[in-house]
C-alpha atoms as a PDB file:
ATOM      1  CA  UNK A   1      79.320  28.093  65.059  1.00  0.00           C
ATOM      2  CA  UNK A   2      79.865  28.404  68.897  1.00  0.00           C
ATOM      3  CA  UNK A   3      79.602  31.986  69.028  1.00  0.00           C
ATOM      4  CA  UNK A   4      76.084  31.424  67.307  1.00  0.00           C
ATOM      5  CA  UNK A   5      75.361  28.923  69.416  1.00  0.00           C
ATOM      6  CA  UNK A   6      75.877  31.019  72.561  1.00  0.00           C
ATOM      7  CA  UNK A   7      74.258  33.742  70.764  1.00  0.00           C
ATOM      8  CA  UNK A   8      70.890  31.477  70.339  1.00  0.00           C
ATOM      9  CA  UNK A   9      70.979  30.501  74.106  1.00  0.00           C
ATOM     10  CA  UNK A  10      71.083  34.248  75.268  1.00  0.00           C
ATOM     11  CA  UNK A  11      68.348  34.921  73.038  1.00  0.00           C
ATOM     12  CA  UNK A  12      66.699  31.932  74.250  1.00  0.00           C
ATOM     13  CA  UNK A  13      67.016  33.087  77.892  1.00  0.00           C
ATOM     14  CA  UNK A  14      66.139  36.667  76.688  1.00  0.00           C
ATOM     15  CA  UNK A  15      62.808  35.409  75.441  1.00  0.00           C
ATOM     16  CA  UNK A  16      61.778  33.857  78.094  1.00  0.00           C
ATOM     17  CA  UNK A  17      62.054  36.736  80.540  1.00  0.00           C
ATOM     18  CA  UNK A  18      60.734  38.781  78.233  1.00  0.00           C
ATOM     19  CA  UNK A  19      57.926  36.668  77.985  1.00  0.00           C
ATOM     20  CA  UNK A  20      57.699  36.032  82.338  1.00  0.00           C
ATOM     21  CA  UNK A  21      57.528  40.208  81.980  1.00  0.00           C
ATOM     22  CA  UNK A  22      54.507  40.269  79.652  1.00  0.00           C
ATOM     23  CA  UNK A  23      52.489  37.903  81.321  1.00  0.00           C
ATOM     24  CA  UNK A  24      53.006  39.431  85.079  1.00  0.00           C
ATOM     25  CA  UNK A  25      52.782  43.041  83.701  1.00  0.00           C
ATOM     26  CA  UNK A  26      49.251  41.298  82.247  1.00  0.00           C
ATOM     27  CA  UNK A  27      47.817  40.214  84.657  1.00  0.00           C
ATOM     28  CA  UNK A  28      49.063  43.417  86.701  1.00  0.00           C
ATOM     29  CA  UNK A  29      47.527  45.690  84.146  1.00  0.00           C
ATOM     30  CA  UNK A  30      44.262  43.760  84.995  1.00  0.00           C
ATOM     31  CA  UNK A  31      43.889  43.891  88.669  1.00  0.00           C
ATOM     32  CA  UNK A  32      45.146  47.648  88.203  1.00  0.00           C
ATOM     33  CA  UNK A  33      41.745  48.187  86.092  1.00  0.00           C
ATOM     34  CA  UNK A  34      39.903  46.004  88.528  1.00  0.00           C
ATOM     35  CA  UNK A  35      41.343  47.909  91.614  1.00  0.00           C
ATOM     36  CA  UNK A  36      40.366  51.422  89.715  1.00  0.00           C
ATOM     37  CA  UNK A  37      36.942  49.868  88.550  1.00  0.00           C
ATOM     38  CA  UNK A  38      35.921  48.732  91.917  1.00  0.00           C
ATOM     39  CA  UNK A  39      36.426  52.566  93.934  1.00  0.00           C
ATOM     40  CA  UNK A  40      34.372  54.036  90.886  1.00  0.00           C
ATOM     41  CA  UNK A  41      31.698  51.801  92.320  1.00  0.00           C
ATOM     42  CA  UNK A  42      32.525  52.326  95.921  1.00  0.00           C
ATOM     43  CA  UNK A  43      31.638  55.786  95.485  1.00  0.00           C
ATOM     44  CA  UNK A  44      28.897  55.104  93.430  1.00  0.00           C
ATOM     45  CA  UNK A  45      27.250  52.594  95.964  1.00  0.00           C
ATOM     46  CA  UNK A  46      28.362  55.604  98.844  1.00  0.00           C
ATOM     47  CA  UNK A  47      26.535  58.682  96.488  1.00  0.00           C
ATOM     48  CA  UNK A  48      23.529  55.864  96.473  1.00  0.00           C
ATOM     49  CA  UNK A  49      23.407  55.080  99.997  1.00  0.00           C
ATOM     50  CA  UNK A  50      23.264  58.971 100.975  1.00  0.00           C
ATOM     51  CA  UNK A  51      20.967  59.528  98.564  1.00  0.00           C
ATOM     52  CA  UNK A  52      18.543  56.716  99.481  1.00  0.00           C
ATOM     53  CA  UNK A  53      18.755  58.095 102.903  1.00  0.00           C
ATOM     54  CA  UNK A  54      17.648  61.218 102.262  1.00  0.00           C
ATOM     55  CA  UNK A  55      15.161  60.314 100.226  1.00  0.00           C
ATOM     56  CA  UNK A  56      13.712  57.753 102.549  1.00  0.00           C
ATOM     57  CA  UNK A  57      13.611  60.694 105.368  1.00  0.00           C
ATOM     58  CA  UNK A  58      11.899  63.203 102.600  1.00  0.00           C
ATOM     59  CA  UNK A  59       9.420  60.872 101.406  1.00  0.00           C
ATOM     60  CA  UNK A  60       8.901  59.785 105.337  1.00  0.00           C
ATOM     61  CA  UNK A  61       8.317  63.764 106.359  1.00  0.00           C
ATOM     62  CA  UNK A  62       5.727  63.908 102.884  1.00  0.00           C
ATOM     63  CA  UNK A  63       4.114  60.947 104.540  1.00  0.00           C
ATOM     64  CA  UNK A  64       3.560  62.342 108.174  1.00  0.00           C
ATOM     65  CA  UNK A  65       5.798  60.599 109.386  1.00  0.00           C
ATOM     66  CA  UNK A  66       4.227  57.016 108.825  1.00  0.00           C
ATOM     67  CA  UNK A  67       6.060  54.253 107.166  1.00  0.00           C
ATOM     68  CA  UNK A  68       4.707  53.872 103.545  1.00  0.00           C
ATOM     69  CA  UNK A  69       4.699  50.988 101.016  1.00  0.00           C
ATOM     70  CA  UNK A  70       7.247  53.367  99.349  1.00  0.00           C
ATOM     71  CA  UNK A  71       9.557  53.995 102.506  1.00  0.00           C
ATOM     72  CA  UNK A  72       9.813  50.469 102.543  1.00  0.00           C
ATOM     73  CA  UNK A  73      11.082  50.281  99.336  1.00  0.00           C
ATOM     74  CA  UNK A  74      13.634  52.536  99.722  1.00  0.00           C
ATOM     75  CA  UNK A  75      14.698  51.655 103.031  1.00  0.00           C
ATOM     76  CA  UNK A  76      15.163  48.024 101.169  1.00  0.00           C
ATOM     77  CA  UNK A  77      16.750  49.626  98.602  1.00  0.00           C
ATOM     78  CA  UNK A  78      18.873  51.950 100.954  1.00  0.00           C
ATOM     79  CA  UNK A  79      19.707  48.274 103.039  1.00  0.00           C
ATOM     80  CA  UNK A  80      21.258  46.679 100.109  1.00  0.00           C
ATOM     81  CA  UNK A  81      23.235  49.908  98.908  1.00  0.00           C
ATOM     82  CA  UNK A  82      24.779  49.746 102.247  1.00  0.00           C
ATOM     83  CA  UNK A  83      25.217  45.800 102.116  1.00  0.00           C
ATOM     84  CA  UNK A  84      26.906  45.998  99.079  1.00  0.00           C
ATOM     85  CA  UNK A  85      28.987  49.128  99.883  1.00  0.00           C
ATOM     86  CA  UNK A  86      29.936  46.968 103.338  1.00  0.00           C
ATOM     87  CA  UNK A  87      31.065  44.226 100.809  1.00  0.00           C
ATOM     88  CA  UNK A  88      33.153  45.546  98.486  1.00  0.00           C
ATOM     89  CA  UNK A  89      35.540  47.777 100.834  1.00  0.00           C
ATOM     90  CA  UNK A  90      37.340  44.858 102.019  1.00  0.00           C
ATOM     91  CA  UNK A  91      37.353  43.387  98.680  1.00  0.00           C
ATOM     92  CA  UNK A  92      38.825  46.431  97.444  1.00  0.00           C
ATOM     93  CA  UNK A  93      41.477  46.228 100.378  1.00  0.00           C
ATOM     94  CA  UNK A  94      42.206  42.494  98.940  1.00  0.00           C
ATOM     95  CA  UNK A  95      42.493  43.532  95.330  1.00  0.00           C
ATOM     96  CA  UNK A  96      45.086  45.894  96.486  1.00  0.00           C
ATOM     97  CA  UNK A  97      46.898  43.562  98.109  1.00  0.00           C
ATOM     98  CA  UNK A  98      47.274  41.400  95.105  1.00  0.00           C
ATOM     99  CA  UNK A  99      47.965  44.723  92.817  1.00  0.00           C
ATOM    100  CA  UNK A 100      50.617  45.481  95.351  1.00  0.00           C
ATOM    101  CA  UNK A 101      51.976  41.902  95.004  1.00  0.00           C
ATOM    102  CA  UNK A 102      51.977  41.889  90.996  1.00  0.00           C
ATOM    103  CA  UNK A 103      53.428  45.453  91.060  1.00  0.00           C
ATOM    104  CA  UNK A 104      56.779  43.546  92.792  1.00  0.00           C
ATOM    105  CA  UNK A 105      56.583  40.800  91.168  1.00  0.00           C
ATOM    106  CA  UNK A 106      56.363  42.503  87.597  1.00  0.00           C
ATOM    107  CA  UNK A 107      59.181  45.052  88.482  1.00  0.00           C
ATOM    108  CA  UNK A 108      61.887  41.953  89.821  1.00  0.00           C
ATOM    109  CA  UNK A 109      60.650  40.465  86.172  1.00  0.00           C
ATOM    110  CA  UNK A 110      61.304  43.561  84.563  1.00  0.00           C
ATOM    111  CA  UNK A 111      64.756  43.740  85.779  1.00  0.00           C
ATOM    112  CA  UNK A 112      65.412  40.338  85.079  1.00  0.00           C
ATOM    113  CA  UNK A 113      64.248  41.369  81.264  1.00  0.00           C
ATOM    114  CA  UNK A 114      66.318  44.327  81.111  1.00  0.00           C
ATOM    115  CA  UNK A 115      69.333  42.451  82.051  1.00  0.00           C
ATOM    116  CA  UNK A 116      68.764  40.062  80.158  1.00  0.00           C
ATOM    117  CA  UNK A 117      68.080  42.685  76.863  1.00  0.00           C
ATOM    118  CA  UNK A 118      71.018  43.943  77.739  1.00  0.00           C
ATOM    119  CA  UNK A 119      73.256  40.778  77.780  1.00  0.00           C
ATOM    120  CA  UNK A 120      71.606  40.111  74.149  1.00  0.00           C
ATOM    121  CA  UNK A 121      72.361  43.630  73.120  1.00  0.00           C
ATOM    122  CA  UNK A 122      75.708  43.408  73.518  1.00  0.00           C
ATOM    123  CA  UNK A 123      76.199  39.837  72.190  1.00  0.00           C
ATOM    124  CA  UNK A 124      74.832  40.673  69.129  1.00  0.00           C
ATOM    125  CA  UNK A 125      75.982  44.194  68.344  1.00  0.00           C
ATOM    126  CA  UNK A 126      79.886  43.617  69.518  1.00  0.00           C
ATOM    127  CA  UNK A 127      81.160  42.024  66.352  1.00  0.00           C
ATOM    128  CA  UNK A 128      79.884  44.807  64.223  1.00  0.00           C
ATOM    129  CA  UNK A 129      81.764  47.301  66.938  1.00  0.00           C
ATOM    130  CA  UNK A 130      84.860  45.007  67.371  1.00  0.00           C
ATOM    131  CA  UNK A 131      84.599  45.574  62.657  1.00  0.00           C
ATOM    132  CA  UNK A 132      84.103  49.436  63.370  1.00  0.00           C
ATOM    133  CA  UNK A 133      86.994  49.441  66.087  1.00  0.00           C
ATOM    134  CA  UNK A 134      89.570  48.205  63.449  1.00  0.00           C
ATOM    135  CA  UNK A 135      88.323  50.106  60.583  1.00  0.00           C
ATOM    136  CA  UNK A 136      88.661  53.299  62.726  1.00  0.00           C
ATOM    137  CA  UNK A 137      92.478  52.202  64.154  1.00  0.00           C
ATOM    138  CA  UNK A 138      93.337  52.092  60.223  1.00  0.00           C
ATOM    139  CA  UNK A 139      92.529  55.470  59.541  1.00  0.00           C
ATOM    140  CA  UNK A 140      93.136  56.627  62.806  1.00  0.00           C
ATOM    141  CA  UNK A 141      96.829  54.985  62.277  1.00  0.00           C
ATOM    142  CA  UNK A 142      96.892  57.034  58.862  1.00  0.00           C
ATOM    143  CA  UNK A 143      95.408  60.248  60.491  1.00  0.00           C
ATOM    144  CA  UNK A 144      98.666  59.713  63.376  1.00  0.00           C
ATOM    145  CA  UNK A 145     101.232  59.198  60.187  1.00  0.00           C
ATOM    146  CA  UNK A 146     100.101  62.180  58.376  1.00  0.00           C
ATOM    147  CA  UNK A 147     100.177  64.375  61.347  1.00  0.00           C
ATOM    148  CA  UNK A 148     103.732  63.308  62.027  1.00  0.00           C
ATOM    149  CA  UNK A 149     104.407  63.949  58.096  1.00  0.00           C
ATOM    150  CA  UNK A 150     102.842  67.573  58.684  1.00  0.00           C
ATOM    151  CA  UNK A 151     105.369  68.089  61.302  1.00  0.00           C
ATOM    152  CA  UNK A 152     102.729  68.320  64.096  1.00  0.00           C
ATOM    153  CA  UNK A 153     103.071  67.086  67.617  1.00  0.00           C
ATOM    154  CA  UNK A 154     102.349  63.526  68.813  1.00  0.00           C
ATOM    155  CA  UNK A 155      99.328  64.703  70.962  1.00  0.00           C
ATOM    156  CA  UNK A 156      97.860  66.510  67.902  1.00  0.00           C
ATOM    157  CA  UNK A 157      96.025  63.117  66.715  1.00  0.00           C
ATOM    158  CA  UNK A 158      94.162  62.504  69.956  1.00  0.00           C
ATOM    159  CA  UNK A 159      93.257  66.399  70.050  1.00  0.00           C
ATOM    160  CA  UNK A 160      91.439  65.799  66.733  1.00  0.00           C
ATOM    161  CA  UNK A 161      89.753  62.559  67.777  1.00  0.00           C
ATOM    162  CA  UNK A 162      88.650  64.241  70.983  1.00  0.00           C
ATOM    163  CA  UNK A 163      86.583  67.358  68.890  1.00  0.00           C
ATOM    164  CA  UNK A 164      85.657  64.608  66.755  1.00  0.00           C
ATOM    165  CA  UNK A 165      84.062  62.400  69.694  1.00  0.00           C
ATOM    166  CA  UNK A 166      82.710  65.656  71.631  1.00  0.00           C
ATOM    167  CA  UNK A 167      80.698  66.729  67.781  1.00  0.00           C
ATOM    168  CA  UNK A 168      79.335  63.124  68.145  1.00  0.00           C
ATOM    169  CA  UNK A 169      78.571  62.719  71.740  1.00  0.00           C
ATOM    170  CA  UNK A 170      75.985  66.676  70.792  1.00  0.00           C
ATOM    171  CA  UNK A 171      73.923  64.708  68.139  1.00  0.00           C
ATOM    172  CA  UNK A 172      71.603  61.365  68.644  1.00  0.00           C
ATOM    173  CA  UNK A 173      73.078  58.506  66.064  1.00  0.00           C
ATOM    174  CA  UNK A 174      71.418  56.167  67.102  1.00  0.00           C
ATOM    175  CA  UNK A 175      68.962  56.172  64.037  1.00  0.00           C
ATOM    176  CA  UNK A 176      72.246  56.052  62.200  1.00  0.00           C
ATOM    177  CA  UNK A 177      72.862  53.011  63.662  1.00  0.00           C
ATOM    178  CA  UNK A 178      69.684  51.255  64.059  1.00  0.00           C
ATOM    179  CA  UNK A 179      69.688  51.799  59.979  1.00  0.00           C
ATOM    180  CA  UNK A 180      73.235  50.437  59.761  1.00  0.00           C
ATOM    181  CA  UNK A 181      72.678  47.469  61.733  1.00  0.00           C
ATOM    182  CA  UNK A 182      68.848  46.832  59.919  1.00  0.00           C
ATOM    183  CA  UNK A 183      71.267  47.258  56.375  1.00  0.00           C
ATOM    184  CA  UNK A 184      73.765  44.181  57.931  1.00  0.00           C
ATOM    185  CA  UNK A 185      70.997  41.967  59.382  1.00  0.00           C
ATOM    186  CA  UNK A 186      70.020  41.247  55.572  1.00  0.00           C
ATOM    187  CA  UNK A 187      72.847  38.459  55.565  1.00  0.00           C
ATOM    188  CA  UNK A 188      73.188  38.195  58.905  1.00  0.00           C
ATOM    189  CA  UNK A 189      71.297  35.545  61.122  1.00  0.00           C
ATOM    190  CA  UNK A 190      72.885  36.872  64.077  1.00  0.00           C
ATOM    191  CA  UNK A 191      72.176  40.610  63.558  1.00  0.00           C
ATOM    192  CA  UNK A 192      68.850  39.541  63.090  1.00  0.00           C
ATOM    193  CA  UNK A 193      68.572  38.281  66.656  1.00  0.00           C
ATOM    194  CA  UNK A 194      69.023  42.219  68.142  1.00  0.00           C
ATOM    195  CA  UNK A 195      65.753  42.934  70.476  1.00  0.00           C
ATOM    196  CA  UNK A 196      65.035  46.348  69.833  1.00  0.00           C
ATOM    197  CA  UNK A 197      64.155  48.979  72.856  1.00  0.00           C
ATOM    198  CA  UNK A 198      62.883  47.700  75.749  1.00  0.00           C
ATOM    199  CA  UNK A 199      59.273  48.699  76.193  1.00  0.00           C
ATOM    200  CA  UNK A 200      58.590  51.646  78.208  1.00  0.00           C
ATOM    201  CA  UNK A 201      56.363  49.286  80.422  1.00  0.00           C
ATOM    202  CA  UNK A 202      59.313  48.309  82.387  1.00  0.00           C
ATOM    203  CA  UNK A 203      60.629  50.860  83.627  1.00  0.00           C
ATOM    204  CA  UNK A 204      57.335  51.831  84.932  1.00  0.00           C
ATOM    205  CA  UNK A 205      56.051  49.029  86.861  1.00  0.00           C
ATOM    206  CA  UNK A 206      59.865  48.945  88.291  1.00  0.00           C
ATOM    207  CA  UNK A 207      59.123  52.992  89.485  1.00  0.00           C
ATOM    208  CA  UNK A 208      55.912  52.252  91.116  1.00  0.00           C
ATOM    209  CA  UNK A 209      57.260  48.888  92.878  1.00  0.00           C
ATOM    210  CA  UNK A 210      58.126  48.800  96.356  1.00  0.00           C
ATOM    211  CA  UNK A 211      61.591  48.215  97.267  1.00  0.00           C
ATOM    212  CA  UNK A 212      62.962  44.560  98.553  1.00  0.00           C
ATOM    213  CA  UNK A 213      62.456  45.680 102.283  1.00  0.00           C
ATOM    214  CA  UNK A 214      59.103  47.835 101.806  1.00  0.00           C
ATOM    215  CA  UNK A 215      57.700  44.307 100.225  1.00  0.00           C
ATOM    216  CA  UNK A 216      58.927  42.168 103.166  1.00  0.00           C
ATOM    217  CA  UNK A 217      57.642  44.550 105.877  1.00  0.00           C
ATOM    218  CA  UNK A 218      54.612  44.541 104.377  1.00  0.00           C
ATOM    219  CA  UNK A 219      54.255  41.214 103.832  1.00  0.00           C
ATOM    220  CA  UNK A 220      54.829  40.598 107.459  1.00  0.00           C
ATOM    221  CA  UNK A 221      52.138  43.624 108.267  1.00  0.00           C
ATOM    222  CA  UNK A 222      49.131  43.270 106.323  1.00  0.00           C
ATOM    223  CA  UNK A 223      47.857  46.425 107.416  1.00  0.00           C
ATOM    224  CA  UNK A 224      50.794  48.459 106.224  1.00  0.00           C
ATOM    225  CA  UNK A 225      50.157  47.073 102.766  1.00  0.00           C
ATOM    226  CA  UNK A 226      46.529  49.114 102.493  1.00  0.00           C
ATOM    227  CA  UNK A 227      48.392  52.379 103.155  1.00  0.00           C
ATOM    228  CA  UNK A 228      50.728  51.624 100.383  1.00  0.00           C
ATOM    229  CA  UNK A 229      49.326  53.823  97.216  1.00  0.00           C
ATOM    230  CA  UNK A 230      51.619  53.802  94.697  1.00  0.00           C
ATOM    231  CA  UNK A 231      50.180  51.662  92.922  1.00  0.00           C
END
């Protein structure tokens, strides 16, 4: 009943990183589309205001040069495409910042979470290896007596167990043994507790992060943080 009980509180802890990882990585994923959103219309708003130039200068040339009801329209229009573009580059700038900020703050989550995975990996799995362990060092105890029966030397046991483990270590099994431990979780509360693979997620938000001292210097240099573009 202890063991279970410890069991439950890793899983407990493992939950709620997991969940701390999902909502960061969230909210991440959203300023990532606003950051992306926003420099679609930043070039949008700079294709406008060239365009609104030049077409402003054309229709002032077809006009001999005077202003028209229609240049003013366009120079309005041309005014506000420029307003707006004047607006949103330093709001860009700011939703970087934050993306930068989230980026760091999902990747120390995600390590938390894989560490935490990890820790409930092993909990759970390491009574059905500790079961495996023995079964193997009863027939590995028979293999050793029947090699000493066959007259063979001491070393001839390992020899085998070593071709054995090298066939093994060429093939994936771990299907094998994501069926094997699915087939014991049936009667098995504990078993049942095993997270699965961590979602791929992590380990990209932890590539694109800055490291511990990147974040700090840029945190102390604002500046530094709007040249930072990997995220």
């Amino acid at each position: 009943m202890t063991q279970l009980l410890d069991i439950k509180e890793i899983s407990a802890r493992y939950t709620a990183a997991r969940e701390k990882f999902d909502d960061l990585y969230r909210q991440y994923h959203e300023q990532e589309k606003l950051v992306s959103n926003m420099l679609i219309t930043r070039e949008q708003l700079e294709e406008e205001s060239s365009s609104l130039s030049e077409n402003w200068l054309n229709t002032l040339i077809g006009a001999a040069g005077i202003q028209t009801e229609e240049t003013g329209k366009i120079s309005v229009m041309a005014g506000m495409a420029k307003e707006n573009l004047e607006r949103i580059i330093p709001a860009i700038e700011e939703a970087r910042l934050k993306l930068l900020e989230l980026c760091y703050e999902s990747a120390s989550a995600g390590v938390d979470y894989k560490g935490k995975h990890n820790a409930l990996s092993e909990a759970v799995i390491n009574p059905l290896r500790e079961d495996l362990i023995n079964e193997i060092q009863d027939k590995v105890t028979l293999l050793h007596g029947l090699n000493l029966l066959s007259s063979l030397p001491a070393y001839e046991t390992e020899s085998v167990l070593s071709e054995v483990v090298t066939k093994v270590k060429k093939s994936n099994s771990k299907p094998d043994a994501l069926e094997y431990l699915h087939k014991a979780a049936d009667d098995n509360e504990t078993l049942k507790l095993y997270p699965g693979n961590i979602p791929p997620e992590v380990a990209t938000v932890i590539h694109r992060s800055p490291s511990p001292a990147q974040m700090a210097v840029a945190r102390n240099a604002p500046q530094k943080k709007r040249h930072w573009r990997r995220v």
